[in-house]
N, C-alpha and C. Protein backbone atom coordinates (compact mmCIF):
# COMPACT_ATOMS: atom_id res chain seq x y z
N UNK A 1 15.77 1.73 -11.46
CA UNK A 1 16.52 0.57 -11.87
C UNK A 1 15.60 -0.58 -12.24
N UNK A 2 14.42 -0.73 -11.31
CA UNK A 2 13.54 -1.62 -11.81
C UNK A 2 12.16 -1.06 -11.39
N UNK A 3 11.22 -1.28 -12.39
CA UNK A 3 9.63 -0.86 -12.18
C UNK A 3 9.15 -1.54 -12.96
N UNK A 4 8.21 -2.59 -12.57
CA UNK A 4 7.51 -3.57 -12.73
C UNK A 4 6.67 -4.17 -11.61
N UNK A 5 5.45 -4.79 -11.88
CA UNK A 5 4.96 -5.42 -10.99
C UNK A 5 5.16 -6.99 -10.41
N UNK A 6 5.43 -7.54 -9.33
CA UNK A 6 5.70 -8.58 -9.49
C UNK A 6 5.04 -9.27 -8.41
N UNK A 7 5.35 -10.78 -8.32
CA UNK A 7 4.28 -11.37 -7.16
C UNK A 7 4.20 -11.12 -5.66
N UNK A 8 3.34 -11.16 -5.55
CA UNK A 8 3.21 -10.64 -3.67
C UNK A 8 3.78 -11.84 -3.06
N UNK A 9 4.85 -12.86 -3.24
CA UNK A 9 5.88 -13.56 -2.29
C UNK A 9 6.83 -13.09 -2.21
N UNK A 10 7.18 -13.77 -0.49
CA UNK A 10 8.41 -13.69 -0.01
C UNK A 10 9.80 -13.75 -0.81
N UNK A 11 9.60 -15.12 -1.57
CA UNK A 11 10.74 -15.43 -2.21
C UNK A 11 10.92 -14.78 -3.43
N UNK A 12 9.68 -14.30 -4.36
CA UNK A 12 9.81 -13.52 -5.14
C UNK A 12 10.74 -12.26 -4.75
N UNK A 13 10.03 -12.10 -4.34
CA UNK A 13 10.50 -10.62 -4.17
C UNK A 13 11.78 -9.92 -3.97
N UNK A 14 12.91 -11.00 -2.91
CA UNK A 14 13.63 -11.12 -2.41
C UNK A 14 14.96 -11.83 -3.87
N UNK A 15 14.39 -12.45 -4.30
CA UNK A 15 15.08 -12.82 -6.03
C UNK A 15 14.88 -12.06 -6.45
N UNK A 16 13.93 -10.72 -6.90
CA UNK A 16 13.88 -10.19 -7.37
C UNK A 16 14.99 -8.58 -7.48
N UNK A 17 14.76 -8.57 -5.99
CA UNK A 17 15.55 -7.16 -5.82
C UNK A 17 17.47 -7.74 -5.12
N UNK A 18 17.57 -8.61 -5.17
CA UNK A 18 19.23 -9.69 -5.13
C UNK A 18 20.17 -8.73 -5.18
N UNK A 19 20.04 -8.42 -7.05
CA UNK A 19 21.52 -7.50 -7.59
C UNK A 19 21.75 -6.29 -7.04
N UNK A 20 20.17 -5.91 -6.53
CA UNK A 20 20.28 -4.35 -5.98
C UNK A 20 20.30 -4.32 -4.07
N UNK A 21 20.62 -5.34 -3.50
CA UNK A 21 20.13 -5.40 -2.16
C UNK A 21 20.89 -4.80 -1.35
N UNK A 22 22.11 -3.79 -1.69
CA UNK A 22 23.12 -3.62 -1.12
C UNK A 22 22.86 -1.98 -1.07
N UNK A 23 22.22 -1.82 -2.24
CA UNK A 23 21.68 0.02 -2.08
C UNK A 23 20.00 0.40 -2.01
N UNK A 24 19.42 -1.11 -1.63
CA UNK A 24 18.09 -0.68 -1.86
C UNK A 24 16.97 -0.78 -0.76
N UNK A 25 16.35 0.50 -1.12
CA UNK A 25 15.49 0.82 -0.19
C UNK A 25 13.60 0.59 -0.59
N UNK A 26 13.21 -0.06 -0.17
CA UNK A 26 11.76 -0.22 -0.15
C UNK A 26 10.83 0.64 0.25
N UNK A 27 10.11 1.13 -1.14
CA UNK A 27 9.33 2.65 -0.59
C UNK A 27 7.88 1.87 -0.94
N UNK A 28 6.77 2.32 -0.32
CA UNK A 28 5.17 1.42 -0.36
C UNK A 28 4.12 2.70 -0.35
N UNK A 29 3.28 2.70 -1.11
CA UNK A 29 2.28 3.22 -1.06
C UNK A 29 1.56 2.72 0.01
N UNK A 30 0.53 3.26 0.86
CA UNK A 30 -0.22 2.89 2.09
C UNK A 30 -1.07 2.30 1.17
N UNK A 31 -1.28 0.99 1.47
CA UNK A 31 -2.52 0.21 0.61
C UNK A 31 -2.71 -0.84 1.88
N UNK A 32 -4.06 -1.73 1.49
CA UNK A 32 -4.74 -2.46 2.45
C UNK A 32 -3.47 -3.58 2.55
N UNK A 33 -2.21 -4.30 1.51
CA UNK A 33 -1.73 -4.96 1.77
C UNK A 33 0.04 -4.53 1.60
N UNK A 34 0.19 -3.80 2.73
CA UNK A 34 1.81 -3.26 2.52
C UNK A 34 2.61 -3.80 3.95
N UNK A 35 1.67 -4.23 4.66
CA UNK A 35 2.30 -5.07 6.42
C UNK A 35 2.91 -6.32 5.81
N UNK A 36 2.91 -7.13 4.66
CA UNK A 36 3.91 -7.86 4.76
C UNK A 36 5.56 -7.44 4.48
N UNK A 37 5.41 -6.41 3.52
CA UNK A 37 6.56 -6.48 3.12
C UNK A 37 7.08 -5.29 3.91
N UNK A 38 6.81 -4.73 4.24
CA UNK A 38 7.23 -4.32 6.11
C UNK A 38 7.42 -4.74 6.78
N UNK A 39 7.21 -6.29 7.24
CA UNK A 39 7.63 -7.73 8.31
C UNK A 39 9.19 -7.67 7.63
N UNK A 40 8.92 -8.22 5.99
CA UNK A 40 10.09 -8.95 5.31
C UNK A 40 11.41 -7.61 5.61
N UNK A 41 11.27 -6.58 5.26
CA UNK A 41 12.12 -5.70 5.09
C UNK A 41 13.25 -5.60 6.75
N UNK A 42 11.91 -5.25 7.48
CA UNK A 42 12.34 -5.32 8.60
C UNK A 42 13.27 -6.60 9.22
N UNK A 43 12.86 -7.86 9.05
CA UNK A 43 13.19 -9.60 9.02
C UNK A 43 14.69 -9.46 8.64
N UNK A 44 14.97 -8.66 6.80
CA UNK A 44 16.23 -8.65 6.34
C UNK A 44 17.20 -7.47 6.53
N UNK A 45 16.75 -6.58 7.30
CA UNK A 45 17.50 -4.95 7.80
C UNK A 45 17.48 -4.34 6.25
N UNK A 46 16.24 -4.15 5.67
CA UNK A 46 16.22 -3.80 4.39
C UNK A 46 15.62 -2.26 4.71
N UNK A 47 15.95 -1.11 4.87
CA UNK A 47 14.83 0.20 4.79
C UNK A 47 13.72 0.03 4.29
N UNK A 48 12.91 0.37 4.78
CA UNK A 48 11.33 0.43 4.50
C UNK A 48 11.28 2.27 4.42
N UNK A 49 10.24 2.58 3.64
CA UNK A 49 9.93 3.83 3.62
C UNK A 49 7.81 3.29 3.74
N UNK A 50 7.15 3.71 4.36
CA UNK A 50 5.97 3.45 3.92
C UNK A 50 5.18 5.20 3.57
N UNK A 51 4.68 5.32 2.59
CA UNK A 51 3.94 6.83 1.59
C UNK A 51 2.53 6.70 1.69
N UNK A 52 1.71 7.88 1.83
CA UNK A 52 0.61 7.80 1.59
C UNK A 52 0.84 9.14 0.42
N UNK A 53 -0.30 8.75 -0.25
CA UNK A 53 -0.24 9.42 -1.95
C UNK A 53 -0.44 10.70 -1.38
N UNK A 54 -1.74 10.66 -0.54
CA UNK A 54 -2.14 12.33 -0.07
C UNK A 54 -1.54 13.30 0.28
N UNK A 55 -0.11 12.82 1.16
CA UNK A 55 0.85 13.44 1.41
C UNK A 55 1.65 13.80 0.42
N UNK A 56 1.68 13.21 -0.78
CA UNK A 56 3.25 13.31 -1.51
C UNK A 56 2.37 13.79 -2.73
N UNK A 57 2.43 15.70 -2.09
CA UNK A 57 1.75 16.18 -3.29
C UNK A 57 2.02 16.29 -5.01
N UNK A 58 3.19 16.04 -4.90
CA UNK A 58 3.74 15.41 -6.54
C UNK A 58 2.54 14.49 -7.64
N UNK A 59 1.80 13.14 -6.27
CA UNK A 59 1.20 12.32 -6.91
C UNK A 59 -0.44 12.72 -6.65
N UNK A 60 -0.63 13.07 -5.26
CA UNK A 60 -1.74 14.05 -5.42
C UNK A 60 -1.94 14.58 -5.85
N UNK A 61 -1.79 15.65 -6.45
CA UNK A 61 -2.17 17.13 -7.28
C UNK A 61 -2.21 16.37 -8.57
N UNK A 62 -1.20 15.41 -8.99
CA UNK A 62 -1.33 15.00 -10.46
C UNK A 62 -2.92 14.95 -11.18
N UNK A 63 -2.88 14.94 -12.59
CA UNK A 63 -3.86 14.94 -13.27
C UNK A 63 -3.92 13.46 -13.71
N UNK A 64 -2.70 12.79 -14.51
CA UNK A 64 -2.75 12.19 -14.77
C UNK A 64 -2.50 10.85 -13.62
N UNK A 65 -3.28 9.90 -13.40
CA UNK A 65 -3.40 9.01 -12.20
C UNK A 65 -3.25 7.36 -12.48
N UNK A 66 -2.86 6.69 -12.13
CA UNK A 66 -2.69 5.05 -11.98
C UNK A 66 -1.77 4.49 -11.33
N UNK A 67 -2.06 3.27 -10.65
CA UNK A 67 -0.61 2.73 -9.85
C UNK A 67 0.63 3.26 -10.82
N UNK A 68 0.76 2.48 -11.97
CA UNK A 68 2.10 2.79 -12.80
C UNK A 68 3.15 3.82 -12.82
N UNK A 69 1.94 5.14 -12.98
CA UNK A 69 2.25 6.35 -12.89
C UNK A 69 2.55 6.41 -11.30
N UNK A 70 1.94 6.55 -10.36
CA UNK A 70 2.13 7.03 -9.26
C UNK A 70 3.28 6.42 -8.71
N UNK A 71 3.63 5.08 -8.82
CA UNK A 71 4.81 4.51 -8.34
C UNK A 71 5.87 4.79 -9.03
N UNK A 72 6.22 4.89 -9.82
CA UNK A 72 7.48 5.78 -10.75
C UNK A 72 7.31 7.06 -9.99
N UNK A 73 6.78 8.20 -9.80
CA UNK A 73 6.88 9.71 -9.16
C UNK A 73 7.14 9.04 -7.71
N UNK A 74 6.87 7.92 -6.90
CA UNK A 74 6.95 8.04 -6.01
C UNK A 74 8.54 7.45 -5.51
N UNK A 75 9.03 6.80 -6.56
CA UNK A 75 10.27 6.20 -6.94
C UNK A 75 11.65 7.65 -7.34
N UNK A 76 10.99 8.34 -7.59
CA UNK A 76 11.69 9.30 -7.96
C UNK A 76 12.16 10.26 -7.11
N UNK A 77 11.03 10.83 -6.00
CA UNK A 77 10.71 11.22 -5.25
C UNK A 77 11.76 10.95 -4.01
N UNK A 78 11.49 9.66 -3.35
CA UNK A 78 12.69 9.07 -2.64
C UNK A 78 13.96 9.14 -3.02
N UNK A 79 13.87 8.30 -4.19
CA UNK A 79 15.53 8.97 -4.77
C UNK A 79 16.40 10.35 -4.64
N UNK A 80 15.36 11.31 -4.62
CA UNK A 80 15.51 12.61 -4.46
C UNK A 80 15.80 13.25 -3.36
N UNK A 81 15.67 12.01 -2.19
CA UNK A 81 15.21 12.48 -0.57
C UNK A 81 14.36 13.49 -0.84
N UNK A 82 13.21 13.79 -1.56
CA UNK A 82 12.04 14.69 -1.04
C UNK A 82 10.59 14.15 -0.96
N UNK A 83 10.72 13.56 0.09
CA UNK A 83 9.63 12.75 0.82
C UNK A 83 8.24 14.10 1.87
């Protein structure tokens, strides 16, 4: 529904995902900065999912590699419930 990058705030973020807040679930790649929006999620009873790539051989095994790419398969993935 939405894939884009957007700013690492609170309030961003939270404007951002508004229209969808009623079916949406927050999935994160394990990166050095994913504990905030794991506070926030948690703060608003929002699902958190947190992924490490290594595990989710879909994006591992891939050939072709970049955030862009990997977060769309990993978007898909959840959607799918096959985590």
């Amino acid at each position: 529904m939405l894939h884009r990058n957007i700013k690492t705030d609170r309030e961003v973020f939270l404007a951002v995902i508004e229209t969808f807040r009623e079916d949406v679930v927050v999935g994160v790649e394990c990166m050095f900065a994913w504990c905030w929006i794991a506070d926030l999620s948690a703060e608003q009873g929002i699902p958190f999912v947190l992924g490490h790539a290594f595990y989710v051989k879909a994006i591992h095994s891939g050939k072709a590699k970049n955030d862009k790419i990997d977060s769309r398969k990993t978007a898909v993935l959840f959607r799918g419930s096959m985590r």
